[in-house]
C-alpha atoms as a PDB file:
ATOM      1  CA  UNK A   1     -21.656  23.197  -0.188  1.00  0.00           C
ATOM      2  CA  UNK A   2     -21.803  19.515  -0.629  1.00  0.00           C
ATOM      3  CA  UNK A   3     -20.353  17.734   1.796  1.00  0.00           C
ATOM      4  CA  UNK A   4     -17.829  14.590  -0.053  1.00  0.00           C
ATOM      5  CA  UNK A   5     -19.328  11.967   2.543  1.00  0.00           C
ATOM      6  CA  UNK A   6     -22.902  12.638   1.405  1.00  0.00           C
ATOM      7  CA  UNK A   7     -22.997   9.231  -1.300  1.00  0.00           C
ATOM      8  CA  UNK A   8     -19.860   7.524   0.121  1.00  0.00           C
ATOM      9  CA  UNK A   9     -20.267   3.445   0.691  1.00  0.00           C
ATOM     10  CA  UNK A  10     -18.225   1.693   2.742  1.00  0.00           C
ATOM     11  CA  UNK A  11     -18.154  -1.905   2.275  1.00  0.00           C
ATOM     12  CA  UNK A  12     -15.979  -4.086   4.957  1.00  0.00           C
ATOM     13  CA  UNK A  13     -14.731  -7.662   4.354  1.00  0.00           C
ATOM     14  CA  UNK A  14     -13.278  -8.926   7.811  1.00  0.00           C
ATOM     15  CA  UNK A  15     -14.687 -12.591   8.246  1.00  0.00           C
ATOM     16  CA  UNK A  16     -15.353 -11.687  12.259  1.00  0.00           C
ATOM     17  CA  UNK A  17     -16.183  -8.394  12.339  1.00  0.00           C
ATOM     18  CA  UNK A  18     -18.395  -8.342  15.805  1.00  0.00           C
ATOM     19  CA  UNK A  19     -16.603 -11.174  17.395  1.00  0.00           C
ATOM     20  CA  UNK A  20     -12.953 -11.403  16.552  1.00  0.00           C
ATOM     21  CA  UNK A  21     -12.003  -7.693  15.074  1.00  0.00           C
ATOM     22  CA  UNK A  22     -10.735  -4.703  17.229  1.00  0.00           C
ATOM     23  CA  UNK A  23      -9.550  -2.579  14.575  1.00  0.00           C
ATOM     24  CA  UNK A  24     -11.986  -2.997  11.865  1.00  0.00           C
ATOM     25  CA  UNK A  25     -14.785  -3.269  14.287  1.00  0.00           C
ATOM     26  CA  UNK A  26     -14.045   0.485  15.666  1.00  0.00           C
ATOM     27  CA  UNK A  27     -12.977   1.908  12.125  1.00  0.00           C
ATOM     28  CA  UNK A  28     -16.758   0.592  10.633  1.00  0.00           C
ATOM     29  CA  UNK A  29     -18.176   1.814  13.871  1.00  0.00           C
ATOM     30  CA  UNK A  30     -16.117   5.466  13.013  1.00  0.00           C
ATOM     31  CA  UNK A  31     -17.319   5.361   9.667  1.00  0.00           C
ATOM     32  CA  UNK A  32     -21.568   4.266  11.197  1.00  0.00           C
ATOM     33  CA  UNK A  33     -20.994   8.010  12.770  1.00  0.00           C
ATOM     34  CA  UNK A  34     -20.197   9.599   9.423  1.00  0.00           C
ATOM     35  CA  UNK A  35     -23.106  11.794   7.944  1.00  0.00           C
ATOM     36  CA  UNK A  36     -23.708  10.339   4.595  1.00  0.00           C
ATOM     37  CA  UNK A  37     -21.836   7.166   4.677  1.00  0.00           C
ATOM     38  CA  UNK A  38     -23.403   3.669   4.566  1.00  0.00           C
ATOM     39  CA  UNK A  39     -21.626   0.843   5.796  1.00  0.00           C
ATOM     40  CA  UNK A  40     -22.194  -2.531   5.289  1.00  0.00           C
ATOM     41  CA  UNK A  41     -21.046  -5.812   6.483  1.00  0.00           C
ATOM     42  CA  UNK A  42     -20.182  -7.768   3.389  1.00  0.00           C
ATOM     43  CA  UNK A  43     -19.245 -11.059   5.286  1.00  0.00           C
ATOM     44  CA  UNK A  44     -22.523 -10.362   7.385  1.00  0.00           C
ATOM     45  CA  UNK A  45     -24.666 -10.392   4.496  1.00  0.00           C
ATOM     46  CA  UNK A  46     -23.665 -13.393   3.027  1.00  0.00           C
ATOM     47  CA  UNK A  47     -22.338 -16.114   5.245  1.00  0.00           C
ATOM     48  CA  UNK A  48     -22.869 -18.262   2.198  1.00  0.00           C
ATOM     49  CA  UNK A  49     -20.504 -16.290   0.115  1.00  0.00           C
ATOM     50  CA  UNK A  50     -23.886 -16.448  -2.557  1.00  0.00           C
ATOM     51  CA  UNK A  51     -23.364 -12.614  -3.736  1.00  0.00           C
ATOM     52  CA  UNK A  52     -26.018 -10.778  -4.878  1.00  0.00           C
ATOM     53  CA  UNK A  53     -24.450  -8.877  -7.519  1.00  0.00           C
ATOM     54  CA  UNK A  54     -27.924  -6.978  -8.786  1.00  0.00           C
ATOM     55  CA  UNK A  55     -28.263  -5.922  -5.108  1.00  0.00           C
ATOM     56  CA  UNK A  56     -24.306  -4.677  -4.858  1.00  0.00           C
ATOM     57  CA  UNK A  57     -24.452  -3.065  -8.361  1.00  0.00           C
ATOM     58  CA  UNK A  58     -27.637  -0.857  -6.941  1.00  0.00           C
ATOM     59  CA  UNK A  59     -25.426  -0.083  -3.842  1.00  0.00           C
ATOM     60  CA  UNK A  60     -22.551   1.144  -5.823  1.00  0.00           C
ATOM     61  CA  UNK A  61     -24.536   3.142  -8.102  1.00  0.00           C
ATOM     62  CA  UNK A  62     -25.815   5.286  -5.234  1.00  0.00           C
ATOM     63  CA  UNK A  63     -22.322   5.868  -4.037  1.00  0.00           C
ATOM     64  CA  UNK A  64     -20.177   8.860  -5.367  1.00  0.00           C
ATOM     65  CA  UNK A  65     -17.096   7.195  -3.533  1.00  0.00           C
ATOM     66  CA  UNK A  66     -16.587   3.501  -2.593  1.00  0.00           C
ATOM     67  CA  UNK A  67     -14.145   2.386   0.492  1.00  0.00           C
ATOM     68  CA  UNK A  68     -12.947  -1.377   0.776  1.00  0.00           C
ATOM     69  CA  UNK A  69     -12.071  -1.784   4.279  1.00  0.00           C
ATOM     70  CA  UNK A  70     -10.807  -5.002   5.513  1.00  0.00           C
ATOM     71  CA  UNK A  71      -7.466  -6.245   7.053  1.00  0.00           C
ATOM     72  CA  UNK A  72      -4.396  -7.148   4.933  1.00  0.00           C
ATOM     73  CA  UNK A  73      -4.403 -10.983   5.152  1.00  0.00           C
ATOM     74  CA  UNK A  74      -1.522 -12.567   3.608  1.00  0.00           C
ATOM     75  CA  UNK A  75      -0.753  -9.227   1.450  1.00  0.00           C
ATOM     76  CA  UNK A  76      -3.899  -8.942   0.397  1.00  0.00           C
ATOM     77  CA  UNK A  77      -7.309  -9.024   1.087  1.00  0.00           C
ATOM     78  CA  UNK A  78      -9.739 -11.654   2.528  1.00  0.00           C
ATOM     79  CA  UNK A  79     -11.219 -13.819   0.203  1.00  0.00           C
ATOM     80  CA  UNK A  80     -14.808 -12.520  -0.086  1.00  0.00           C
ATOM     81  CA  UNK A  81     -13.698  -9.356  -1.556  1.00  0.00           C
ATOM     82  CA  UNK A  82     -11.866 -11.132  -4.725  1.00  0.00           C
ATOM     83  CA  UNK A  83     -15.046 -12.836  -4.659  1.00  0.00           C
ATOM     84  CA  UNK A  84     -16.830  -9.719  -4.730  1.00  0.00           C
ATOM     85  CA  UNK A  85     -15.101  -8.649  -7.281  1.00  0.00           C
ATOM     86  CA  UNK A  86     -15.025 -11.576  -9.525  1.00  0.00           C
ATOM     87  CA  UNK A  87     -18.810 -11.015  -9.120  1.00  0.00           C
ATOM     88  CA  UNK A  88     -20.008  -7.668  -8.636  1.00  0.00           C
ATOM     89  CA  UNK A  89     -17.610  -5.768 -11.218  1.00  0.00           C
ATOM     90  CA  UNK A  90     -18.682  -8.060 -14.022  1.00  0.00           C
ATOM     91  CA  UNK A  91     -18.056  -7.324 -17.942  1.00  0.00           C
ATOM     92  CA  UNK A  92     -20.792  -5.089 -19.394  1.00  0.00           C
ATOM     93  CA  UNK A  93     -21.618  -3.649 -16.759  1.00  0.00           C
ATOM     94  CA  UNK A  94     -17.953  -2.756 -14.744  1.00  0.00           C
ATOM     95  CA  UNK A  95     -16.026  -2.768 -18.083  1.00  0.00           C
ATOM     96  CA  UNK A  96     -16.028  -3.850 -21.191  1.00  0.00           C
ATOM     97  CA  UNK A  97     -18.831  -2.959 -23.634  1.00  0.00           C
ATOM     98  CA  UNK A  98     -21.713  -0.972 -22.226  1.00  0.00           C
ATOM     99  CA  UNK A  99     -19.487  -1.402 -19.090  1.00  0.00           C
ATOM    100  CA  UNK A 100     -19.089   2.099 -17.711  1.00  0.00           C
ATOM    101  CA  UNK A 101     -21.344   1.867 -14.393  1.00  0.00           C
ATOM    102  CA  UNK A 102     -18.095   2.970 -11.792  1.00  0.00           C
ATOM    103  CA  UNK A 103     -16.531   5.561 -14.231  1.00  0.00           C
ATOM    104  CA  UNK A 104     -16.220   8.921 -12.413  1.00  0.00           C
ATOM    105  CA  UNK A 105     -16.689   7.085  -9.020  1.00  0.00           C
ATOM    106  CA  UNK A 106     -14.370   7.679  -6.188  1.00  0.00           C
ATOM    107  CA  UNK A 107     -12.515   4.244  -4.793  1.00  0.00           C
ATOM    108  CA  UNK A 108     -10.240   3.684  -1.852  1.00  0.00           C
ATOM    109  CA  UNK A 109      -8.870   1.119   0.597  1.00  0.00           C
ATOM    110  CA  UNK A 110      -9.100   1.100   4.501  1.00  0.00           C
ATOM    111  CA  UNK A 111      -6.630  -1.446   5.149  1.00  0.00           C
ATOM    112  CA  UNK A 112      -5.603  -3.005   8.798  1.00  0.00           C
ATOM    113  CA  UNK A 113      -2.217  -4.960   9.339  1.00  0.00           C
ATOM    114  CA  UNK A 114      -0.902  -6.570  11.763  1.00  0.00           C
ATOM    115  CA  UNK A 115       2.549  -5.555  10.692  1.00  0.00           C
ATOM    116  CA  UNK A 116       4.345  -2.055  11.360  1.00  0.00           C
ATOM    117  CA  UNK A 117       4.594   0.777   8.822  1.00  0.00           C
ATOM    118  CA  UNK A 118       8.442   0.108   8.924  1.00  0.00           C
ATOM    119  CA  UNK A 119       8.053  -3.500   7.460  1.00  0.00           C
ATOM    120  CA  UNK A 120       5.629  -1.727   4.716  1.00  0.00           C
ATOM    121  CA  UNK A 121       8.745  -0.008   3.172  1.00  0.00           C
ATOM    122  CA  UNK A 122      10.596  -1.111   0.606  1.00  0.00           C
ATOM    123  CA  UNK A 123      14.312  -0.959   2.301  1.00  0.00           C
ATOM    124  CA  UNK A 124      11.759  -2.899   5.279  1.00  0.00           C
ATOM    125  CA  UNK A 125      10.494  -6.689   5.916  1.00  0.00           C
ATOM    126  CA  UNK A 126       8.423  -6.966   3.430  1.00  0.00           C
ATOM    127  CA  UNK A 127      10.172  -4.974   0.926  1.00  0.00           C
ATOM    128  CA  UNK A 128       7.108  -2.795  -0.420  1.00  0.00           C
ATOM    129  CA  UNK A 129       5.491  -0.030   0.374  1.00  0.00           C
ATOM    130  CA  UNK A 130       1.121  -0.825   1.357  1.00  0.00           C
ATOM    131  CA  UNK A 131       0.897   1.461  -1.610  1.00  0.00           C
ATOM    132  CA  UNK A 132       2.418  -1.036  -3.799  1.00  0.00           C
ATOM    133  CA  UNK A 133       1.143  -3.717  -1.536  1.00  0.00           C
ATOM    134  CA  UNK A 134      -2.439  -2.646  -2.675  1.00  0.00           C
ATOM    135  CA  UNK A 135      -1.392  -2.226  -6.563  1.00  0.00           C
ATOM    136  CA  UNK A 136      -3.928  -4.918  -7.159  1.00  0.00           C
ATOM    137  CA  UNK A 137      -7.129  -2.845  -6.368  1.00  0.00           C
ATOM    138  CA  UNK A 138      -5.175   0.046  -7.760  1.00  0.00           C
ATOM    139  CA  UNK A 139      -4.967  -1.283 -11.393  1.00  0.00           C
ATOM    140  CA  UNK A 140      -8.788  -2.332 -10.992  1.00  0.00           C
ATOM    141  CA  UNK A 141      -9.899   0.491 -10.181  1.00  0.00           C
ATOM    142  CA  UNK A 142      -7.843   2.646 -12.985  1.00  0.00           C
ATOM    143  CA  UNK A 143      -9.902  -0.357 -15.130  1.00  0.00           C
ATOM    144  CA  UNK A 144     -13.493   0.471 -14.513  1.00  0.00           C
ATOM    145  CA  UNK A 145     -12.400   3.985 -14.931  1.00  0.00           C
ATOM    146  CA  UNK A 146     -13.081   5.424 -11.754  1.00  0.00           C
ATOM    147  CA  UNK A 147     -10.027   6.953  -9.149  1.00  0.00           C
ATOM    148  CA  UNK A 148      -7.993   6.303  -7.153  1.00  0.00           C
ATOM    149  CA  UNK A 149      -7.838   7.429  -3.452  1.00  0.00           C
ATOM    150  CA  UNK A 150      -4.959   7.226  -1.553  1.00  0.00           C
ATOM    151  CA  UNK A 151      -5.518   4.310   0.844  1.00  0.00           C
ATOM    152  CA  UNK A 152      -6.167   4.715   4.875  1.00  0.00           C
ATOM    153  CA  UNK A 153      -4.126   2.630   6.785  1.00  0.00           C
ATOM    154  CA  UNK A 154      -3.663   1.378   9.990  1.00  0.00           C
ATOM    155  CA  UNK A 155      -0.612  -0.495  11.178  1.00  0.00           C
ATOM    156  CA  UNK A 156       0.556  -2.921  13.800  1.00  0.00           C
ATOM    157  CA  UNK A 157      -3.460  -3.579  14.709  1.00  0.00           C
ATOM    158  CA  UNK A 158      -2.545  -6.829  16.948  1.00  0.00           C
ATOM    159  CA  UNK A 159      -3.697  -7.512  20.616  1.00  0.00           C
ATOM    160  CA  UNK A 160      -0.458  -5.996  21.825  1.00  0.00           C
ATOM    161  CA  UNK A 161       0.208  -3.184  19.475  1.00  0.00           C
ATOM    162  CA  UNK A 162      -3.192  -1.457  19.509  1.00  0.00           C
ATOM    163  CA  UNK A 163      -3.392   0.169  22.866  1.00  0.00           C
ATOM    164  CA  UNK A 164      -6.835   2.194  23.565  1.00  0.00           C
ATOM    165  CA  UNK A 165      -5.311   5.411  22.202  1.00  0.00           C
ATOM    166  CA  UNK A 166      -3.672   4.351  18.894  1.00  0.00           C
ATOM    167  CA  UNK A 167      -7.000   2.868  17.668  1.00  0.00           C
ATOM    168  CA  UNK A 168      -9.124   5.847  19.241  1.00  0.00           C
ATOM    169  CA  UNK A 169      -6.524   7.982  17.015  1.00  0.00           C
ATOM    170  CA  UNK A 170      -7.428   5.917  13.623  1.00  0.00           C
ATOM    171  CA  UNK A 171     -11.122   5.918  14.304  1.00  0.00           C
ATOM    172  CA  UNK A 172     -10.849   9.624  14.172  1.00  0.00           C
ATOM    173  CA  UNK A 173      -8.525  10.109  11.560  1.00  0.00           C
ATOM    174  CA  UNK A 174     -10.572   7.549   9.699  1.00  0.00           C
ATOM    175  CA  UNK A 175     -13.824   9.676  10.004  1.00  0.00           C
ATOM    176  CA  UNK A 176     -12.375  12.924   9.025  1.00  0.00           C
ATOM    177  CA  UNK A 177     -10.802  11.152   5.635  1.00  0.00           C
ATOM    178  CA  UNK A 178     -14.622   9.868   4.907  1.00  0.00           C
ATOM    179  CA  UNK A 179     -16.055  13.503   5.733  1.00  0.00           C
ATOM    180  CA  UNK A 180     -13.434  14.562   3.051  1.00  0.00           C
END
């Protein structure tokens, strides 16, 4: 049997990932230990913010299931992954005409906040749900045809919220949603 991790690609966007991330620092770690998954620091790999969207386009070929991980900032994501895709999913070859390249693929989010599942409710702070926080990279990927995952997230990730355990817990729970 084929084990669902065997293409997956998990691409983070946190700006500080080795120096100034706890949670998304231990989920990519989680993920590193994951038989089949790649991971790769998008921030890491260009400091610049000059994509290479021929090199990302080969990564996400290889990859039966794609994970953006990165933490919510300002309800939504950091600003490299817009960038990403603004660059990466481009017409012809993401949609559109001859544009067909993610259909069938398998996308999710891995999503950090500093905020508590309680405020992510729609009778709570924020008055939505992550689910419909994340609608955004829902309705993109519904538009280069591939699906939907239900999104893995992982709440109240500051300094004095995240004890030891909790983010033990989610690195776990993390790895057994990417071995499928």
């Amino acid at each position: 049997m084929t084990n669902t991790a065997e293409n997956t690609l998990v691409l983070v966007f946190h700006p500080h990932l080795e120096s100034g991330s706890v949670a998304n620092r231990r989920l990519a770690e989680a993920a590193r230990g994951v038989d089949g998954v790649t991971v790769r620091d998008v921030y890491a790999l260009y400091p610049d913010e000059n994509i290479d969207a021929a090199a990302e386009q080969a990564e996400l070929l290889k990859a039966d299931r794609i994970v953006w991980q990165f933490p919510m900032y300002w309800y939504s994501s950091p600003s490299l992954l817009k960038k990403w895709e603004d660059e990466v999913l481009a017409y012809g070859w993401a949609y559109g005409p001859g544009g067909d390249k993610l259909a069938g693929k398998k996308i999710m989010c891995a999503v950090t906040a500093g905020s508590t599942e309680d405020e992510y409710q729609r009778d709570g702070r924020f008055r939505a749900t992550m689910d419909e926080t994340l609608n955004p990279m829902r309705i993109t990927t519904e538009y280069v045809g591939a699906q939907w995952l239900e999104p893995f997230a992982v709440y109240a990730c500051t300094p004095d919220d995240l004890s030891d355990e909790r983010l033990a817990d989610a690195a776990e729970r993390y790895a057994e949603v990417l071995r499928g």
